[in-house]
Protein backbone atom coordinates (compact mmCIF):
# COMPACT_ATOMS: atom_id res chain seq x y z
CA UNK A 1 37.10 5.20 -29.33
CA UNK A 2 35.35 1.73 -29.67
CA UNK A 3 32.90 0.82 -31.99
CA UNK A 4 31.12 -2.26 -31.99
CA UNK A 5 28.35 -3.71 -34.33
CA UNK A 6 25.76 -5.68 -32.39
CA UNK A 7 24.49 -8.82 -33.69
CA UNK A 8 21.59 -11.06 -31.93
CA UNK A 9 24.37 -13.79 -30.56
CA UNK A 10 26.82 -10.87 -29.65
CA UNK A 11 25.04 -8.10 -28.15
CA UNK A 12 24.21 -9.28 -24.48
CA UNK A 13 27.89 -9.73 -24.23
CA UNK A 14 29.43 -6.38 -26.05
CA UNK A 15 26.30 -4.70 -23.64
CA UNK A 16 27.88 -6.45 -20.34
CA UNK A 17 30.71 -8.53 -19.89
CA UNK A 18 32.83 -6.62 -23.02
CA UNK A 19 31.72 -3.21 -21.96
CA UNK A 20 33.12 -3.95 -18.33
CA UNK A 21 36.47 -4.77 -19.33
CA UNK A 22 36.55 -2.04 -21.70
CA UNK A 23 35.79 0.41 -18.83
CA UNK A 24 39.53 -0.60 -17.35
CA UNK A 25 41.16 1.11 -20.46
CA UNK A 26 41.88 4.66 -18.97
CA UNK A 27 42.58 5.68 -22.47
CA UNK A 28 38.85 4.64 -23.40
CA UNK A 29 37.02 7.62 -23.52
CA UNK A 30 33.90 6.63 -26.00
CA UNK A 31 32.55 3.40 -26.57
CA UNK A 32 29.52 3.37 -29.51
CA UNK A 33 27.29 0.40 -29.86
CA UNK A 34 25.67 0.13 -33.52
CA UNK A 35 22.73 -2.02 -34.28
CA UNK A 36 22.50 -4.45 -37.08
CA UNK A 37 18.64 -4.59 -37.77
CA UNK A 38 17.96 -1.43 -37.35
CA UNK A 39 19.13 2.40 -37.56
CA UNK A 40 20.41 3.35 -33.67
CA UNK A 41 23.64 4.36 -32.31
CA UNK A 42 24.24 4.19 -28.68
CA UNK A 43 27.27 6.64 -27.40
CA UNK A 44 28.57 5.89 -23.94
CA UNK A 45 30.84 8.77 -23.03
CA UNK A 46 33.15 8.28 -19.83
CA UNK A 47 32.36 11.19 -17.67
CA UNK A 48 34.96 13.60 -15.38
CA UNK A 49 36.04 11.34 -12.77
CA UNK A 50 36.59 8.06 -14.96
CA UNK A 51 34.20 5.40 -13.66
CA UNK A 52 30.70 6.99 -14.71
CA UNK A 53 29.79 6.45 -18.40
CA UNK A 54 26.80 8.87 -19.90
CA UNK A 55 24.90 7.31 -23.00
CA UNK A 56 23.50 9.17 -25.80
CA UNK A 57 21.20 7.47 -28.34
CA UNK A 58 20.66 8.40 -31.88
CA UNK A 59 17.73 6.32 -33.96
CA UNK A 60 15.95 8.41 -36.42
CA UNK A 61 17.64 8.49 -39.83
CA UNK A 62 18.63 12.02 -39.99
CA UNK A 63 19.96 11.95 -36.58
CA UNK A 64 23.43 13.09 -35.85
CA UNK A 65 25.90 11.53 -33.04
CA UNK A 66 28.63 13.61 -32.18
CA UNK A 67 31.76 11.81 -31.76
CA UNK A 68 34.32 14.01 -29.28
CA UNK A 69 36.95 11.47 -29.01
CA UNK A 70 37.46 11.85 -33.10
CA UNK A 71 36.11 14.73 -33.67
CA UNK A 72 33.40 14.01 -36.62
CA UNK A 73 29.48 13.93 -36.27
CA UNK A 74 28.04 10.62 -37.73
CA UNK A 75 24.49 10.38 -39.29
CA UNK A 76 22.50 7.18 -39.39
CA UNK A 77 21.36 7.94 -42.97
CA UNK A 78 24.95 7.70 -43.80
CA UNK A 79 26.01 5.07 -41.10
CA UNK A 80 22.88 2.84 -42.71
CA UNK A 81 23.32 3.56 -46.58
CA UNK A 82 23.50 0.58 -48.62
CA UNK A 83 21.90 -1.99 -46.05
């Protein structure tokens, strides 16, 4: 499990580049993109097989995003609190 907190001069490269090598860790098996500005949660889950990733997206406040890999559900409210 990778999470990653996007920022406007890092995002285009955690999206592309950093997500690609990422996907060469067999181990990887969730890789979560959080947004700086504003509440949302993107969950890319490798699917059966290995090389196919499905994303979820959480971005209302009381949203939860269920986590697998470490077994815990996340809410934004909670993610957000304090910013």
């Amino acid at each position: 499990m990778i999470f990653e907190v996007l920022s406007d001069s890092t995002e285009a490269y955690h999206r592309g580049k950093k997500f690609g090598h990422y996907q060469n860790i067999d181990s990887l098996s969730t890789y979560a993109l959080v947004a700086q500005k504003a509440p949302r949660i993107e969950r890319y889950v490798r699917h059966e097989g290995g090389r196919a990733w499905i994303c979820t997206e959480a971005h209302e406040t009381d949203a939860p995003i269920r986590i697998e890999a470490i077994a815990c559900e996340l809410k934004l409210e909670h993610v957000y609190a304090k910013i």
